[in-house]
PDB file of N, CA and C in Angstrom:
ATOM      1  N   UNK A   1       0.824  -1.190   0.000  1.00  0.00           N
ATOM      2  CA  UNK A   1       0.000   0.000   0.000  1.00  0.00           C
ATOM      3  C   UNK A   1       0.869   1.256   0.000  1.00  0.00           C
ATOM      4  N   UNK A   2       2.090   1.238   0.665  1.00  0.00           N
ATOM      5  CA  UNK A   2       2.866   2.157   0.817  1.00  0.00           C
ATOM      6  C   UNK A   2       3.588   2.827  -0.281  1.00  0.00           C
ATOM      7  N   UNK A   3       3.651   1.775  -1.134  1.00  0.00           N
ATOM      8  CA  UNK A   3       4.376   1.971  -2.486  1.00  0.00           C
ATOM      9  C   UNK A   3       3.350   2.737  -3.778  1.00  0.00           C
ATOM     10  N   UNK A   4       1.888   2.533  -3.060  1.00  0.00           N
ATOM     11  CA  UNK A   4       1.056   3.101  -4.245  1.00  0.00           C
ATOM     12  C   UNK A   4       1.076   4.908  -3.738  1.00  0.00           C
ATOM     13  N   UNK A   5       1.174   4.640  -2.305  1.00  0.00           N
ATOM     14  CA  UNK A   5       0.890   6.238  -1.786  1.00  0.00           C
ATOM     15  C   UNK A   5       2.201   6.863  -2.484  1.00  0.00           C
ATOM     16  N   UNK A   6       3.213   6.650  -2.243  1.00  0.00           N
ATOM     17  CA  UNK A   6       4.801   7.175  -2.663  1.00  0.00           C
ATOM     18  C   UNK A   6       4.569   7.535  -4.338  1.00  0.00           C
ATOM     19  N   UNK A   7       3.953   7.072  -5.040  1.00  0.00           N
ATOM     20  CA  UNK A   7       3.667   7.048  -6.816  1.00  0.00           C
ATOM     21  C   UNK A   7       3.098   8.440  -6.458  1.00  0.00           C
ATOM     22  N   UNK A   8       2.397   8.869  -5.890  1.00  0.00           N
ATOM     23  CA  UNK A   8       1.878  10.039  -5.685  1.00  0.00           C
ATOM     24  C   UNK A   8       2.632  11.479  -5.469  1.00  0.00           C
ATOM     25  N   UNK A   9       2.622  11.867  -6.792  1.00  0.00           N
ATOM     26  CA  UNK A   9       3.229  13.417  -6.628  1.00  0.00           C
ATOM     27  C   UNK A   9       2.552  14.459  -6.427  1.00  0.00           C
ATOM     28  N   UNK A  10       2.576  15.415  -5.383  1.00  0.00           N
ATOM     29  CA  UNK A  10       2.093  16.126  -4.787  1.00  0.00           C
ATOM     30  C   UNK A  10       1.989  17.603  -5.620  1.00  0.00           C
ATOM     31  N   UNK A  11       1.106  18.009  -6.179  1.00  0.00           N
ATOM     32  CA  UNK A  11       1.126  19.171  -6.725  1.00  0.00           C
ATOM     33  C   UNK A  11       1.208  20.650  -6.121  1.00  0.00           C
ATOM     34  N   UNK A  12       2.195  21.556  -6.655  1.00  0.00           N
ATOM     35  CA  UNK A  12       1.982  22.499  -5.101  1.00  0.00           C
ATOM     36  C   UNK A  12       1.850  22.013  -3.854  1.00  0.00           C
ATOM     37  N   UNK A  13       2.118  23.708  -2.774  1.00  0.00           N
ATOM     38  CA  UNK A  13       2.005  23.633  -1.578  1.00  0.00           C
ATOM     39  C   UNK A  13       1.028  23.350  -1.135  1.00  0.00           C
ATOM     40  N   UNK A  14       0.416  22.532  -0.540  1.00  0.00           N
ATOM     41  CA  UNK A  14      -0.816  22.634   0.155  1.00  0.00           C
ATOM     42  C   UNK A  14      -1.281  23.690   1.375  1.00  0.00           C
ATOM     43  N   UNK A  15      -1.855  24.448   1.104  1.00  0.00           N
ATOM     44  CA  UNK A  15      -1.905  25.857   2.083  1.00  0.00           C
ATOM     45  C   UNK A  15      -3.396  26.060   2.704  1.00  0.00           C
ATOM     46  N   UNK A  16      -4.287  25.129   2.271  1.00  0.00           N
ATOM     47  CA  UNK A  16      -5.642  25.165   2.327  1.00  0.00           C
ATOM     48  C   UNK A  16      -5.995  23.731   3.173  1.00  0.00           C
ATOM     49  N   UNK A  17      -7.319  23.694   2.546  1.00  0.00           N
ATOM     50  CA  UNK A  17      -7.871  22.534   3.243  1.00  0.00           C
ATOM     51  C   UNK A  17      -7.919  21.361   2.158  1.00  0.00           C
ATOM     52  N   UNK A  18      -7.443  21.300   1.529  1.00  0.00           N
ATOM     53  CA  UNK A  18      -6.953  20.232   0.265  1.00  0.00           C
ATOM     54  C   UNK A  18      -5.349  19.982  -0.125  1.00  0.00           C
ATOM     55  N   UNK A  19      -5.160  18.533  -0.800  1.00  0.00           N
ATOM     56  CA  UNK A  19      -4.127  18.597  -1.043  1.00  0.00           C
ATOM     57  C   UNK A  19      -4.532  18.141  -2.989  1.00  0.00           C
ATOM     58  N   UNK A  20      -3.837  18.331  -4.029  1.00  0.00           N
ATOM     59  CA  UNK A  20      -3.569  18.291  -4.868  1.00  0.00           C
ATOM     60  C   UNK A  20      -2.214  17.229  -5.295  1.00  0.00           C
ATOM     61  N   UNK A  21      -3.091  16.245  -6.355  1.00  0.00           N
ATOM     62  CA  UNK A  21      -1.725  14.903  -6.216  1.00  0.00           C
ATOM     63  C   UNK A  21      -1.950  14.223  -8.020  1.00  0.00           C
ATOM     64  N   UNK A  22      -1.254  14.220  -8.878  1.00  0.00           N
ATOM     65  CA  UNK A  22      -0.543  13.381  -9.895  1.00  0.00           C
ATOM     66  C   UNK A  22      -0.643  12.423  -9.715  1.00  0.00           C
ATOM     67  N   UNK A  23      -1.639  11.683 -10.752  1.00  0.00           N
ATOM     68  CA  UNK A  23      -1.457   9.867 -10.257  1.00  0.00           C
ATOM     69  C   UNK A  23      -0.791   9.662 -11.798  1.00  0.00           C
ATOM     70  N   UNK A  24      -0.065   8.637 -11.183  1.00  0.00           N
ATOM     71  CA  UNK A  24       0.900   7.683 -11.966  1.00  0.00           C
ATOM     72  C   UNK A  24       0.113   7.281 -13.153  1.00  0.00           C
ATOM     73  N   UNK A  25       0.628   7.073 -14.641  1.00  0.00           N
ATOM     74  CA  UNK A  25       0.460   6.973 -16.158  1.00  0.00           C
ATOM     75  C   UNK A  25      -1.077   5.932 -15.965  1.00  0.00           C
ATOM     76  N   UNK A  26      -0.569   4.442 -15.340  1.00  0.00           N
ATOM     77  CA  UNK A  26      -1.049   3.878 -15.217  1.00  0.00           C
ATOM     78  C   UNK A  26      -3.026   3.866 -14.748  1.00  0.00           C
ATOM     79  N   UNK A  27      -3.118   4.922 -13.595  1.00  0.00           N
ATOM     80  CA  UNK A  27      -4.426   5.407 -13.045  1.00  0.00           C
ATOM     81  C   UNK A  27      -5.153   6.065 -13.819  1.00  0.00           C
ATOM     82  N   UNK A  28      -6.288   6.182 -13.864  1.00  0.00           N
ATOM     83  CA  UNK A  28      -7.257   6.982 -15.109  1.00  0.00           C
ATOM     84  C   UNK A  28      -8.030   8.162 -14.073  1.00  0.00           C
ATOM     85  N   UNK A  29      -7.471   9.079 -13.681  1.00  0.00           N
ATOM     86  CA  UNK A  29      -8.294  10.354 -12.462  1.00  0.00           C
ATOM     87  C   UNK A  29      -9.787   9.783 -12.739  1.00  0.00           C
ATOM     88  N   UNK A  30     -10.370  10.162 -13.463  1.00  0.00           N
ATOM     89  CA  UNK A  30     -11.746  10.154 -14.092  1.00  0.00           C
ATOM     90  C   UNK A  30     -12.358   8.773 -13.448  1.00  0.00           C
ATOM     91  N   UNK A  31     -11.770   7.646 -13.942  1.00  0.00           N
ATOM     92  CA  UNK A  31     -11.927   6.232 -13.084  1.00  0.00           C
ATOM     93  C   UNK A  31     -12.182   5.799 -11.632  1.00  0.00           C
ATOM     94  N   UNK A  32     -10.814   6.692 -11.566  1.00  0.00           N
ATOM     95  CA  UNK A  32     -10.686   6.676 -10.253  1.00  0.00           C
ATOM     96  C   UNK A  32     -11.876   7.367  -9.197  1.00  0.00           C
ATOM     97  N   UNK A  33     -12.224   8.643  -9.176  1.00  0.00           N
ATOM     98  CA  UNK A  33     -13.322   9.183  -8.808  1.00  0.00           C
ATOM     99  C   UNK A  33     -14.305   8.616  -9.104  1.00  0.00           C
ATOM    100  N   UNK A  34     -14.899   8.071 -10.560  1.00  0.00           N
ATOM    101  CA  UNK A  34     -15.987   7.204 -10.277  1.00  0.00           C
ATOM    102  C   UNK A  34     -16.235   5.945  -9.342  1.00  0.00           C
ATOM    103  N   UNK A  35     -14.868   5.067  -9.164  1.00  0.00           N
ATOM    104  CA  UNK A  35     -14.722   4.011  -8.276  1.00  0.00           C
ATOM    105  C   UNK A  35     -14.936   4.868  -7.232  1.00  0.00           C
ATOM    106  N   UNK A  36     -14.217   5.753  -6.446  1.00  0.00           N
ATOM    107  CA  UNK A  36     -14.956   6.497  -5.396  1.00  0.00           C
ATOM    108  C   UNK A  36     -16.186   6.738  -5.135  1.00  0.00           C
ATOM    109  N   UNK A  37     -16.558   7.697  -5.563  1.00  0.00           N
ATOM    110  CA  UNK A  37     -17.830   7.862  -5.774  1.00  0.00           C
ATOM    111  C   UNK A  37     -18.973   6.746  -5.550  1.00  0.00           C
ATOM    112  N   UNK A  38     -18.703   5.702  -6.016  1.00  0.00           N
ATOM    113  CA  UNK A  38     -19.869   4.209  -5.826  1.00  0.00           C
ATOM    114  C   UNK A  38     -19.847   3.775  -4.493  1.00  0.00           C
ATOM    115  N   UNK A  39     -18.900   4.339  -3.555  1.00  0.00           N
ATOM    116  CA  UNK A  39     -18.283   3.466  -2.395  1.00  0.00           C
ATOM    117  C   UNK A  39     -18.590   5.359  -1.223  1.00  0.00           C
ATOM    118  N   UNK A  40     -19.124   6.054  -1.980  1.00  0.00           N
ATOM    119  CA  UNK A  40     -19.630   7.226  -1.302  1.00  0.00           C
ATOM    120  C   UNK A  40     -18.368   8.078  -0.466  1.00  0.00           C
ATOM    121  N   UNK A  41     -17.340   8.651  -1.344  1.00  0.00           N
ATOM    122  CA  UNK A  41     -16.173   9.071  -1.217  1.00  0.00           C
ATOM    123  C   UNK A  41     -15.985   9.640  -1.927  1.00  0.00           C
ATOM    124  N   UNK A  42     -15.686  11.136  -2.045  1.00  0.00           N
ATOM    125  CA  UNK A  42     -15.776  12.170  -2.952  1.00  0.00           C
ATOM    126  C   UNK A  42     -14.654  12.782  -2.586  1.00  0.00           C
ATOM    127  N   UNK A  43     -13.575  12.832  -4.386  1.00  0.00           N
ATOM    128  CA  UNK A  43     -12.585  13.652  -4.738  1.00  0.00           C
ATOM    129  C   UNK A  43     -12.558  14.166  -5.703  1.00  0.00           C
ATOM    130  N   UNK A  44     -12.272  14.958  -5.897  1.00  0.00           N
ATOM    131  CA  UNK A  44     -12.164  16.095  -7.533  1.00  0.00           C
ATOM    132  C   UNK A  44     -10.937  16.087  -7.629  1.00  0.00           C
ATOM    133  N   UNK A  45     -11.821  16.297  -9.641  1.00  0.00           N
ATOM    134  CA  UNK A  45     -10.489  16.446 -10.330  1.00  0.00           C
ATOM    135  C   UNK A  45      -9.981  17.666  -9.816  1.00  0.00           C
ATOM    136  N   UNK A  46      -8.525  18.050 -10.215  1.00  0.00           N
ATOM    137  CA  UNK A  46      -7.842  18.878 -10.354  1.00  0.00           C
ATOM    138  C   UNK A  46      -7.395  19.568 -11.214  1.00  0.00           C
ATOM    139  N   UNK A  47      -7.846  20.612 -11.864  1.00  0.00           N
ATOM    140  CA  UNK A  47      -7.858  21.435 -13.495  1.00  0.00           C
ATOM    141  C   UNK A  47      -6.988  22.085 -13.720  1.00  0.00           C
ATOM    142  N   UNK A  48      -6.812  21.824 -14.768  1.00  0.00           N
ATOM    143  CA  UNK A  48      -5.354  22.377 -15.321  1.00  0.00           C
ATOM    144  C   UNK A  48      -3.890  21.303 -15.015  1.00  0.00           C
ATOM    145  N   UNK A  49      -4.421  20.059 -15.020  1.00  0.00           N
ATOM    146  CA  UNK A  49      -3.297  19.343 -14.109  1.00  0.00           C
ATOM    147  C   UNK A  49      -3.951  17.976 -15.049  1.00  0.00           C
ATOM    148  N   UNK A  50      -3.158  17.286 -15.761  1.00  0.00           N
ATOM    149  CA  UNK A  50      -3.685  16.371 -16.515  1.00  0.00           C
ATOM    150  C   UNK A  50      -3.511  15.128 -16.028  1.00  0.00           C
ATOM    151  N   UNK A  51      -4.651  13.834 -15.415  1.00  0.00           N
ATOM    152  CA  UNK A  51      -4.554  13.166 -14.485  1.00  0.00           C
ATOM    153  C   UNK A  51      -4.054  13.473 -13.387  1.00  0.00           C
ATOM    154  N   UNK A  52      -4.590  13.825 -13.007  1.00  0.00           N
ATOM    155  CA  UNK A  52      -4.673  14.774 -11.160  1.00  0.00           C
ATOM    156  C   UNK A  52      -6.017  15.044 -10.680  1.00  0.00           C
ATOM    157  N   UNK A  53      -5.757  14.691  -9.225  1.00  0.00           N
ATOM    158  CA  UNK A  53      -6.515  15.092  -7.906  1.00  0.00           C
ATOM    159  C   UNK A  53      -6.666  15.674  -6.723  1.00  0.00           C
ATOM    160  N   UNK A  54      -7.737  16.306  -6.541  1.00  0.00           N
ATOM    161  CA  UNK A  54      -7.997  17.216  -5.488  1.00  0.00           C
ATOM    162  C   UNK A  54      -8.353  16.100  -4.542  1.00  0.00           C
ATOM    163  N   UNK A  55      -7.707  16.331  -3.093  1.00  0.00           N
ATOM    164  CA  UNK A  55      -8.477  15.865  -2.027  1.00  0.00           C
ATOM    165  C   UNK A  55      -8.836  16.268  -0.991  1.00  0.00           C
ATOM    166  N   UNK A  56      -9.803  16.456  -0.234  1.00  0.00           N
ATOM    167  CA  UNK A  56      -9.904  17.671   0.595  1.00  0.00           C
ATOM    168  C   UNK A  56      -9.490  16.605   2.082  1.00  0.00           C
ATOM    169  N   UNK A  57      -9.242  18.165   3.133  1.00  0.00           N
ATOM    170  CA  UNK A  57      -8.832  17.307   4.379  1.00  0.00           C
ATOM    171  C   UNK A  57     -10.475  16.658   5.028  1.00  0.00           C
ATOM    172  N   UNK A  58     -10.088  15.503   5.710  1.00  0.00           N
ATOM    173  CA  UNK A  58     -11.010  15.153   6.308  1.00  0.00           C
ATOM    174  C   UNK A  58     -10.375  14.636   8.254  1.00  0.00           C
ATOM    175  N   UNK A  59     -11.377  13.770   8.697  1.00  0.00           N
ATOM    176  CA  UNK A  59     -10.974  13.310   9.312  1.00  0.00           C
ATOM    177  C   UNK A  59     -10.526  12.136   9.613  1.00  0.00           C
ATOM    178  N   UNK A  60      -9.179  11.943  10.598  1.00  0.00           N
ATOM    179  CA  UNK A  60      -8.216  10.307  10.505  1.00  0.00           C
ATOM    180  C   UNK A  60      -9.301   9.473   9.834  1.00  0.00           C
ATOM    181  N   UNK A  61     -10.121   9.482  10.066  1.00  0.00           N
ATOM    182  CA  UNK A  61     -10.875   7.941  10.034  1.00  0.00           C
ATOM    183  C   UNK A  61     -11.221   7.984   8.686  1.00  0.00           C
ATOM    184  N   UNK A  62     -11.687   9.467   7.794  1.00  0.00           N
ATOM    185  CA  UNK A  62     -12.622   9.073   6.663  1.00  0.00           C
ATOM    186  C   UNK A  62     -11.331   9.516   5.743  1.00  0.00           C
ATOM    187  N   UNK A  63     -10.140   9.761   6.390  1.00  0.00           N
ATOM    188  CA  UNK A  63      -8.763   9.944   5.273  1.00  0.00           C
ATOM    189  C   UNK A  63      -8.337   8.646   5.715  1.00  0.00           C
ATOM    190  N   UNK A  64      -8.049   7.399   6.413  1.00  0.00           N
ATOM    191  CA  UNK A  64      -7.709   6.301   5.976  1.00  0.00           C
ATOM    192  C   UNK A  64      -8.908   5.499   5.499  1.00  0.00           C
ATOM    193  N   UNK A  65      -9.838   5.557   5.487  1.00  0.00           N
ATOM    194  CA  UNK A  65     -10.607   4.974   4.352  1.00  0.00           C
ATOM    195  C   UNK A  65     -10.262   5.336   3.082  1.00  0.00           C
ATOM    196  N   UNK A  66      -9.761   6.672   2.713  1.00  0.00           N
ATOM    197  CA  UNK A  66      -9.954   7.484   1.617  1.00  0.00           C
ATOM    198  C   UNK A  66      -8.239   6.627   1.155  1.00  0.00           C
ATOM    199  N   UNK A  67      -7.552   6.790   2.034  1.00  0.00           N
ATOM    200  CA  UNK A  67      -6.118   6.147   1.474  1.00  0.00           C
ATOM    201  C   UNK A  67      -6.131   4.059   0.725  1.00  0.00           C
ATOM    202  N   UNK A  68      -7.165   3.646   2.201  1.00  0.00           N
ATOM    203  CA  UNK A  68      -7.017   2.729   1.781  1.00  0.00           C
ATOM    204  C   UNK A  68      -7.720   2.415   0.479  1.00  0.00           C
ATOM    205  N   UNK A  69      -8.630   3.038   0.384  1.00  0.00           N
ATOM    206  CA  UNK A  69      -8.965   3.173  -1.580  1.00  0.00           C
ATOM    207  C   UNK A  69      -8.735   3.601  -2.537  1.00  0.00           C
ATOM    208  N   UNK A  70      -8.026   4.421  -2.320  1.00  0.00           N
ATOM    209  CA  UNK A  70      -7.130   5.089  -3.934  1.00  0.00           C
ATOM    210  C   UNK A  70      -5.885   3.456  -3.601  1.00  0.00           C
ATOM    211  N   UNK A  71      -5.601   3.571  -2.622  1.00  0.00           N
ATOM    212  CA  UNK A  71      -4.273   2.851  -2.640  1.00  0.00           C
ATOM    213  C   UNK A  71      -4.260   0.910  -3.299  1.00  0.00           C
ATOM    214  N   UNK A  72      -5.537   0.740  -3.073  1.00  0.00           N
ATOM    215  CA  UNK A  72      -6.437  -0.817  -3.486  1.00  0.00           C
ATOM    216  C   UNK A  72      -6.550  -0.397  -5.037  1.00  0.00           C
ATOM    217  N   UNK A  73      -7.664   0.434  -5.673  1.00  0.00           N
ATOM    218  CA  UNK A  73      -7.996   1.093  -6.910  1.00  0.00           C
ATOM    219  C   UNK A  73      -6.506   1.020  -7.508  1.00  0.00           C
ATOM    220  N   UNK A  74      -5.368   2.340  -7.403  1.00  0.00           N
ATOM    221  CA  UNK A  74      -4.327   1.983  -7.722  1.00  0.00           C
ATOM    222  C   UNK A  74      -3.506   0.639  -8.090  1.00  0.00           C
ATOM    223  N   UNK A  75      -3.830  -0.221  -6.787  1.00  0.00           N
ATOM    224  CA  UNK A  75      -3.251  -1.595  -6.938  1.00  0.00           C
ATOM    225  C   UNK A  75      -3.502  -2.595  -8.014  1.00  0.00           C
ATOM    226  N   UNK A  76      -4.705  -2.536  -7.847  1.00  0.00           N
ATOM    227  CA  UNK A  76      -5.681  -3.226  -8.758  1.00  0.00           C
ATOM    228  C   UNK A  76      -5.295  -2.621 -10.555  1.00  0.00           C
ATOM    229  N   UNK A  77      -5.411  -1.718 -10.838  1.00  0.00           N
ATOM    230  CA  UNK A  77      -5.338  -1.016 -12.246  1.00  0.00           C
ATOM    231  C   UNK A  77      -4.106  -0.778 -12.966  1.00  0.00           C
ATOM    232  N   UNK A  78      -2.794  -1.745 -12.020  1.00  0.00           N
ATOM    233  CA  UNK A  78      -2.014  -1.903 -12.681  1.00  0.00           C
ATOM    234  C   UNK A  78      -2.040  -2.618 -14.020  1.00  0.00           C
TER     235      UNK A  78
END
């Protein structure tokens, strides 16, 4: 799991209540948010940033849910 989070390049500073992140060639953003989305977990795209995502802060509990599913999704779509 650790290795899918690390693929993750961080766009800009994060200065807000979101962070902004580059997924690897392999991930489809668009995909990805819909797999979210079905499982009632909401992230936006990030514009102007081609395959990229917005994620906003939440709390521990609903940001390791949120990790452990990009990070599964990721796994999987290799």
């Amino acid at each position: 799991m650790k290795d899918s989070l690390t693929s993750l390049e961080c766009i800009g500073v994060p200065v807000a209540n979101f962070a902004s992140f580059k997924l690897p060639p392999h991930t489809d953003a668009d995909r990805l948010i819909d797999h979210l989305r079905e499982k009632d977990i909401y992230i936006k795209r990030c514009h102007g940033y081609p395959n990229a995502v917005r994620i906003a802060a939440q709390s521990p509990r609903d940001t390791e849910t949120l990790v452990q599913e990009i990070c599964a999704y990721m796994d999987s779509s290799r």
